[in-house]
Protein backbone atom coordinates (compact mmCIF):
# COMPACT_ATOMS: atom_id res chain seq x y z
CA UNK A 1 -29.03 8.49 5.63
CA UNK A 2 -28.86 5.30 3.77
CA UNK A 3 -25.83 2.97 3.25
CA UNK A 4 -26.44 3.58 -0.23
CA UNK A 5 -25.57 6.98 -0.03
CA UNK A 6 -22.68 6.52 1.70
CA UNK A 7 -21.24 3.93 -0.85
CA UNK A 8 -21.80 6.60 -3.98
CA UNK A 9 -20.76 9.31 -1.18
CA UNK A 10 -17.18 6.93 -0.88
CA UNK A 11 -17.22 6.08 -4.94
CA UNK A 12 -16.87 10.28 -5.86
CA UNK A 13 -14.70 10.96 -2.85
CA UNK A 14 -12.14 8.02 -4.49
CA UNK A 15 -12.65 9.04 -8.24
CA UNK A 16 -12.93 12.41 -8.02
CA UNK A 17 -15.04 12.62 -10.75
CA UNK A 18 -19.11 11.88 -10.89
CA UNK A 19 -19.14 10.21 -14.31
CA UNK A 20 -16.14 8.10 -13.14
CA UNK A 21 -17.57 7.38 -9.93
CA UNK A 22 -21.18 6.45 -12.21
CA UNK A 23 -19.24 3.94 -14.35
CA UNK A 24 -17.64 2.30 -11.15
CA UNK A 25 -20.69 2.14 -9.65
CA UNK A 26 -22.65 1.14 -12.76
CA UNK A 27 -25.43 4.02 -12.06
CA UNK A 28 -26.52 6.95 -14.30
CA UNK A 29 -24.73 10.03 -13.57
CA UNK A 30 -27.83 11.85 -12.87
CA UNK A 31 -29.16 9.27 -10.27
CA UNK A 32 -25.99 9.84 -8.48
CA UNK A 33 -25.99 13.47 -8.29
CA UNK A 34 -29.37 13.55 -7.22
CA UNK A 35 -27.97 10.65 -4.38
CA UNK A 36 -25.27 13.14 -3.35
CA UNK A 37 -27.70 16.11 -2.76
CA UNK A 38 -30.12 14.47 -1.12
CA UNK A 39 -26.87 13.18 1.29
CA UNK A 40 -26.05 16.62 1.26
CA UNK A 41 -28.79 18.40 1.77
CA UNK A 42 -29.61 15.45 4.87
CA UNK A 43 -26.42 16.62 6.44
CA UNK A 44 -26.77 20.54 5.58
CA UNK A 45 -23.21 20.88 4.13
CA UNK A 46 -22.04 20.69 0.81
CA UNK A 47 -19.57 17.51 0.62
CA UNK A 48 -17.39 18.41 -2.88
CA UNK A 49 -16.09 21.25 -4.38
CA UNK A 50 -17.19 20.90 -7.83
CA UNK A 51 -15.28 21.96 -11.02
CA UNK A 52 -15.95 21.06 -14.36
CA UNK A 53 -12.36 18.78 -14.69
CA UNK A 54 -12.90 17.13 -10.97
CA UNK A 55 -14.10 17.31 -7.60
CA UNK A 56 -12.73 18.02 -4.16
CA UNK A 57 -13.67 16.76 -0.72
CA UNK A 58 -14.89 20.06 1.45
CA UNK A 59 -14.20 20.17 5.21
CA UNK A 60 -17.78 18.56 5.99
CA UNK A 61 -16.60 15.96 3.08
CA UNK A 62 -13.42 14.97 4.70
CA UNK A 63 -15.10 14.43 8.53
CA UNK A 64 -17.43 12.10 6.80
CA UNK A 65 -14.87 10.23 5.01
CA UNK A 66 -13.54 8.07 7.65
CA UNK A 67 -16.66 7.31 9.44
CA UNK A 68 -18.27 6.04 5.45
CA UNK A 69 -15.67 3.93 5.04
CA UNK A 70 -15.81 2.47 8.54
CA UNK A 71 -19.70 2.03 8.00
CA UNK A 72 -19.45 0.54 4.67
CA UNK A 73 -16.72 -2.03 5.82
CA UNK A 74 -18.75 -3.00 8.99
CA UNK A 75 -21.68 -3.27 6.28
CA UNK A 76 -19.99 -5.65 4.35
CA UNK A 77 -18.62 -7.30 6.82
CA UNK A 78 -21.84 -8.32 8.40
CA UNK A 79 -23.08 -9.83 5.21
CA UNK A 80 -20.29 -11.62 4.85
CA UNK A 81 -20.44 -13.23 8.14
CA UNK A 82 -23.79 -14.48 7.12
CA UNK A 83 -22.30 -15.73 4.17
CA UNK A 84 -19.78 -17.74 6.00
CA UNK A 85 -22.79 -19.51 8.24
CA UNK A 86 -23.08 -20.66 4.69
CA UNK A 87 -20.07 -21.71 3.57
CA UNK A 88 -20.38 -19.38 1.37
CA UNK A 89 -17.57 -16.22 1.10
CA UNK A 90 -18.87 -13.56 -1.53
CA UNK A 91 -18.52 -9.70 -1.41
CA UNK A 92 -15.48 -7.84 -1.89
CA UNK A 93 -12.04 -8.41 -0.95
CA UNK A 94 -9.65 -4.96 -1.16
CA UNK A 95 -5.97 -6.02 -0.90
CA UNK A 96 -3.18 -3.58 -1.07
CA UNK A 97 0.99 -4.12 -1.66
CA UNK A 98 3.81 -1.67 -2.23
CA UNK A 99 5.87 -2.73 -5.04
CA UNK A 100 8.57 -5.18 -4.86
CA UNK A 101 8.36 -6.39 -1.06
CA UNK A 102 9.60 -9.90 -2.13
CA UNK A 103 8.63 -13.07 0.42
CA UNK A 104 5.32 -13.69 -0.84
CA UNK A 105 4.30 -14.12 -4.50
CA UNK A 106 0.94 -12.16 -4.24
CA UNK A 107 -0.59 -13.31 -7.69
CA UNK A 108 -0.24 -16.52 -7.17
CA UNK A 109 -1.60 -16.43 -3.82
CA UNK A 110 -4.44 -14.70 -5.32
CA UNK A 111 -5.20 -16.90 -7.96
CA UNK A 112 -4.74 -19.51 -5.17
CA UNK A 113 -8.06 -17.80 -3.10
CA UNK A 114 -10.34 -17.15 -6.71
CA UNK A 115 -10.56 -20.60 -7.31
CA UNK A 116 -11.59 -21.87 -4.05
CA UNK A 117 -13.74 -18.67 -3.43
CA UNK A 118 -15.14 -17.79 -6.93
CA UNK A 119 -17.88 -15.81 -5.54
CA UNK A 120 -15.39 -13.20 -4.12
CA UNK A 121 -14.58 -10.30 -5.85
CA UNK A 122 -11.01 -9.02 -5.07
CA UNK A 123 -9.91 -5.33 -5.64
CA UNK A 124 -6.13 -4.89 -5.96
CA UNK A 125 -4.46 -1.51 -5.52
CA UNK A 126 -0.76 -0.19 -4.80
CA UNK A 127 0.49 2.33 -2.58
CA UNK A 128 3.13 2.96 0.01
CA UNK A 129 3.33 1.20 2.86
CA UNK A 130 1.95 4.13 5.09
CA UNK A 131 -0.98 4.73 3.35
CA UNK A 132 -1.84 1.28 3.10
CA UNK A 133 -1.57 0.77 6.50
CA UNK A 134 -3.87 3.88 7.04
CA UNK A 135 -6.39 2.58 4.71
CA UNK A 136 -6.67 -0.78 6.64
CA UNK A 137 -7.21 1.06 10.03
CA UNK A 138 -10.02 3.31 8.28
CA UNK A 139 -11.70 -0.16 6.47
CA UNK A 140 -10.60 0.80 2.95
CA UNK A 141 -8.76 -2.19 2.79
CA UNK A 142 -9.41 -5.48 4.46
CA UNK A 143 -5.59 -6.34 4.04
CA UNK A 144 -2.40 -5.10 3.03
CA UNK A 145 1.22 -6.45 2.36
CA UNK A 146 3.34 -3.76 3.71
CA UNK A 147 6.82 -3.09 4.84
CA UNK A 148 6.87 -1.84 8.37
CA UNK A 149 8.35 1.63 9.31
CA UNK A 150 6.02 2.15 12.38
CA UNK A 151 3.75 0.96 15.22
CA UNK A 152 0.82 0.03 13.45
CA UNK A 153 -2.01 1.93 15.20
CA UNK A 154 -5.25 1.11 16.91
CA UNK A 155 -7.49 -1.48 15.18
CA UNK A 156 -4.45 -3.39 12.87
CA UNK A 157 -2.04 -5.86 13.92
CA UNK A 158 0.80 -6.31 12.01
CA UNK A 159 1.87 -10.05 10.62
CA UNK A 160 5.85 -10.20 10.09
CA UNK A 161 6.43 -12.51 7.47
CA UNK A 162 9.99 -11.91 6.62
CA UNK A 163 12.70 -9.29 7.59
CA UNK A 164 16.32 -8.56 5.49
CA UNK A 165 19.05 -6.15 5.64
CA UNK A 166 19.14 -3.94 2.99
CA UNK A 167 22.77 -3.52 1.14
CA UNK A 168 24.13 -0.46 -1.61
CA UNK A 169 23.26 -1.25 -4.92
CA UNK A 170 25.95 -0.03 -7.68
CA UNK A 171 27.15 -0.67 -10.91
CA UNK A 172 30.13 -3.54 -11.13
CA UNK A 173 33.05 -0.66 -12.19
CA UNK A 174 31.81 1.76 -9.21
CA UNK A 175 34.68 1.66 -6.54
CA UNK A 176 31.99 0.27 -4.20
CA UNK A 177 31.81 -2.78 -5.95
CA UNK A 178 35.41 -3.79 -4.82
CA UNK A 179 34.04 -3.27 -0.97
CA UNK A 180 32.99 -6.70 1.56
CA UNK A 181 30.72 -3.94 3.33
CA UNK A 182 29.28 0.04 3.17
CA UNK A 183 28.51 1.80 5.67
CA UNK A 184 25.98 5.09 5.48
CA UNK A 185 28.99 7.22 6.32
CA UNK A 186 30.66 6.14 3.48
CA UNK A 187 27.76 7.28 1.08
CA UNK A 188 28.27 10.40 2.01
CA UNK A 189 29.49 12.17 -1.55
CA UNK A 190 27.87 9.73 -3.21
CA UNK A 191 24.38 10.46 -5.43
CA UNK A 192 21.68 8.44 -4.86
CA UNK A 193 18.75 6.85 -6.59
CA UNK A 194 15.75 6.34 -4.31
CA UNK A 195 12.22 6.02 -4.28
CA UNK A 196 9.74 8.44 -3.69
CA UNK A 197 8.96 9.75 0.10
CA UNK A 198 6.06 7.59 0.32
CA UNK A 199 7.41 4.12 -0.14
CA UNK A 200 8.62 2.40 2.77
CA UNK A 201 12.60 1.65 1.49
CA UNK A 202 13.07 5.58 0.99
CA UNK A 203 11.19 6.20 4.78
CA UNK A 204 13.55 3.80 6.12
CA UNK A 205 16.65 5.02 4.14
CA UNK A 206 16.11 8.95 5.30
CA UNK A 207 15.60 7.82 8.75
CA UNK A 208 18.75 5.94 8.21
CA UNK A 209 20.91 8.78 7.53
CA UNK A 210 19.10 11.15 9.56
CA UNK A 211 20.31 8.99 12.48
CA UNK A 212 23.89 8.91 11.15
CA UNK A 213 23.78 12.49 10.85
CA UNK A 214 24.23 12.51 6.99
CA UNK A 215 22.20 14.61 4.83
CA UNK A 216 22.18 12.86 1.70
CA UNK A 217 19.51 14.05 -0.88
CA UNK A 218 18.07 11.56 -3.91
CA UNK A 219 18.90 12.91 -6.85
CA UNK A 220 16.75 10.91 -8.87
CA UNK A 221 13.84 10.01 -7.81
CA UNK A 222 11.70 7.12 -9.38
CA UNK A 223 8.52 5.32 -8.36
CA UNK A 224 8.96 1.98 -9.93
CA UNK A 225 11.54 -0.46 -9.57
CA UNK A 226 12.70 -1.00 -13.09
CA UNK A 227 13.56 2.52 -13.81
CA UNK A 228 15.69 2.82 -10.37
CA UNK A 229 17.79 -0.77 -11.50
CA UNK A 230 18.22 1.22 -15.13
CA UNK A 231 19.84 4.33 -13.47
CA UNK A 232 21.97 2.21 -11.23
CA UNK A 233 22.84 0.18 -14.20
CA UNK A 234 23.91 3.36 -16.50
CA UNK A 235 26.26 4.31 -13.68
CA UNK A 236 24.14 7.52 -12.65
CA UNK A 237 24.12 6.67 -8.80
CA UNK A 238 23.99 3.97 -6.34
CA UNK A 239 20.67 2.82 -4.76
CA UNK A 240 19.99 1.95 -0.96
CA UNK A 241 17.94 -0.69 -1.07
CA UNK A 242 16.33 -4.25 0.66
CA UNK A 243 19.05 -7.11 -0.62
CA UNK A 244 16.18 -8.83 -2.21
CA UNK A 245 16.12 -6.50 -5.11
CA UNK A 246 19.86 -7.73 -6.13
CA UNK A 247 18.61 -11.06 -7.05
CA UNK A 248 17.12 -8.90 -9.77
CA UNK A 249 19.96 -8.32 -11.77
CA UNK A 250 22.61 -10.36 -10.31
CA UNK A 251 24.90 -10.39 -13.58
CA UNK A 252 24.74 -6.61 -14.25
CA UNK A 253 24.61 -5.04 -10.62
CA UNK A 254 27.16 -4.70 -7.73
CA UNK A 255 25.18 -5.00 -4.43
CA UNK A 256 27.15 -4.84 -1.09
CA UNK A 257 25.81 -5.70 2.45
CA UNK A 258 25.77 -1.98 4.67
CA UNK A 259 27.47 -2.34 8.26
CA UNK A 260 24.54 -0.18 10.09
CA UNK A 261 21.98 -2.21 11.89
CA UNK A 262 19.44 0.30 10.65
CA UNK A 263 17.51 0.06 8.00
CA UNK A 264 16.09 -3.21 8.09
CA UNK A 265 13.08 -4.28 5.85
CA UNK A 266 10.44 -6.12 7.35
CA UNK A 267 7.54 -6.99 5.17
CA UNK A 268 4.11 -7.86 7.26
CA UNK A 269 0.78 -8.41 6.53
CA UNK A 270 -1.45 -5.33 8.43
CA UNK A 271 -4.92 -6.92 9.09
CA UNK A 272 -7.67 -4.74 11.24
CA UNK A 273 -8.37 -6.99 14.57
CA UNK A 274 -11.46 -8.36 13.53
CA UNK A 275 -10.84 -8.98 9.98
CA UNK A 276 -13.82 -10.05 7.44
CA UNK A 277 -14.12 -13.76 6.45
CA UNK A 278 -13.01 -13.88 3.10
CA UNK A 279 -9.60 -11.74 3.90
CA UNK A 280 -9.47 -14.60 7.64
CA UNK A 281 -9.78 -17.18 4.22
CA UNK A 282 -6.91 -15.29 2.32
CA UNK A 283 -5.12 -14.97 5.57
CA UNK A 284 -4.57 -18.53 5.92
CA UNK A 285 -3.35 -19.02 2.28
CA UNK A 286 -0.93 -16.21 3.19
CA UNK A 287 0.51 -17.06 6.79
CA UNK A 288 -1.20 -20.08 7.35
CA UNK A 289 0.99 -20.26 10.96
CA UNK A 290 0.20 -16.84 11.85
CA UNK A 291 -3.50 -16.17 11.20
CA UNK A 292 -5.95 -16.83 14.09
């Protein structure tokens, strides 16, 4: 089994599609294919489900999936260290971020890291929190900027950079607007505009009313910010949300502070314990007090 293998084994298993995976990879799609059987037929179990639209991960696929990743990572990892002997960070930096965490202006800390480390290349991807998280532990990512609705588990610490309360969004007219405070009781025959179940805000929201014994369902559910601010804005619902996102539309949104305790949004940077040298470099633009 070579690394090799494992890397187009990792580049179909995130694509799923060979002439996808080919492109990213910059390979013919034949030479691939014939990489993938010989994996397979080193390992004596199929490892995709092939259709002619896409391909699935079997059962043999998905037990290799974690360990690939962790091999590839450690692979990458070692060159880099070598590379840093040098004074010299290359390789591949993957970064991850839910949407709209606010504290830390990502681009610019990225642009920030290019110039000084040219050599690096930097993949940039989106997802909720708990995935990201997930894909740090598993060395998909070398860092992510999450908000935290867990204990992170073993292999990532978790970096608080910020925490805020989160408050009701509404429009100005609503009766909420005339409120100094909301509580999640008071939400109660209210309908709500939320994210998605995988972003953090809505995990943290459910578990919020879950606790206060209110079964509130989302009505309309959205997975960007914009549209969620729009349906506030036309007076379709009220949003429970981090107070950040009222600095977004101060003039045309109500937003009032909630009375719970719970949720609170705390946005942290989940790094695995021995992170590579180029995300230690991006570290220290980041959280320059924190990283060590």
């Amino acid at each position: 089994m070579e690394l090799r293998q494992l890397e187009h084994f990792l580049a179909v298993a995130e694509e799923r599609h060979f002439t996808r995976a080919a492109e990213t990879l910059r390979i013919s799609q034949s030479g691939l294919s014939a990489s993938i059987r010989a994996l397979e037929t080193e390992l004596g179990a199929p490892l995709f489900l092939r259709s002619t639209r896409r391909v699935e991960l079997t059962q043999a696929g998905q037990a290799l999936l974690a360990e690939s990743m962790r091999t590839v990572a450690s692979a990458a990892a070692a060159r880099e260290a070598v590379a840093a002997i040098r004074d010299v960070l290359g390789g591949t930096l993957a970064v991850g971020t839910e949407q709209c965490l606010g504290v830390i202006d990502l681009p610019a800390a990225l642009a920030g890291f290019r110039r000084r480390h040219p050599a690096v290349r930097v993949r940039l991807s989106f997802s909720g929190s708990g995935r990201l998280i997930d894909d740090v532990a598993h060395g998909g990512l070398d860092l992510a900027i999450v908000a935290v609705c867990a204990p992170a588990p073993q292999g990532v610490r978790l970096i608080t950079l910020s925490t805020e309360p989160f408050v009701v969004l509404c429009h100005p007219t609503h009766p909420l607007a005339q409120r100094t405070a909301v509580s999640i009781a008071d939400l109660e025959h209210e309908t709500l505009v939320g994210f998605q179940d995988d972003w953090a805000a809505r995990v943290l929201v459910d578990r919020a009313f879950a606790a206060s014994g209110n079964d509130v369902p989302v009505e309309f559910e959205v997975n960007d910010v914009g549209t969620l601010l729009d349906l506030v804005g036309y007076s379709l619902g009220v949003a429970v949300v981090p107070a950040h996102f009222a600095h977004k539309r101060p003039k045309s949104l109500a937003a009032v502070p909630l009375t719970d305790d719970r949720p609170r949004w705390q946005v942290a940077i989940a790094a695995p314990e021995h992170p590579s040298p180029a995300a230690r470099a991006l570290l220290r633009r980041i959280a320059p007090e924190t990283e060590r």
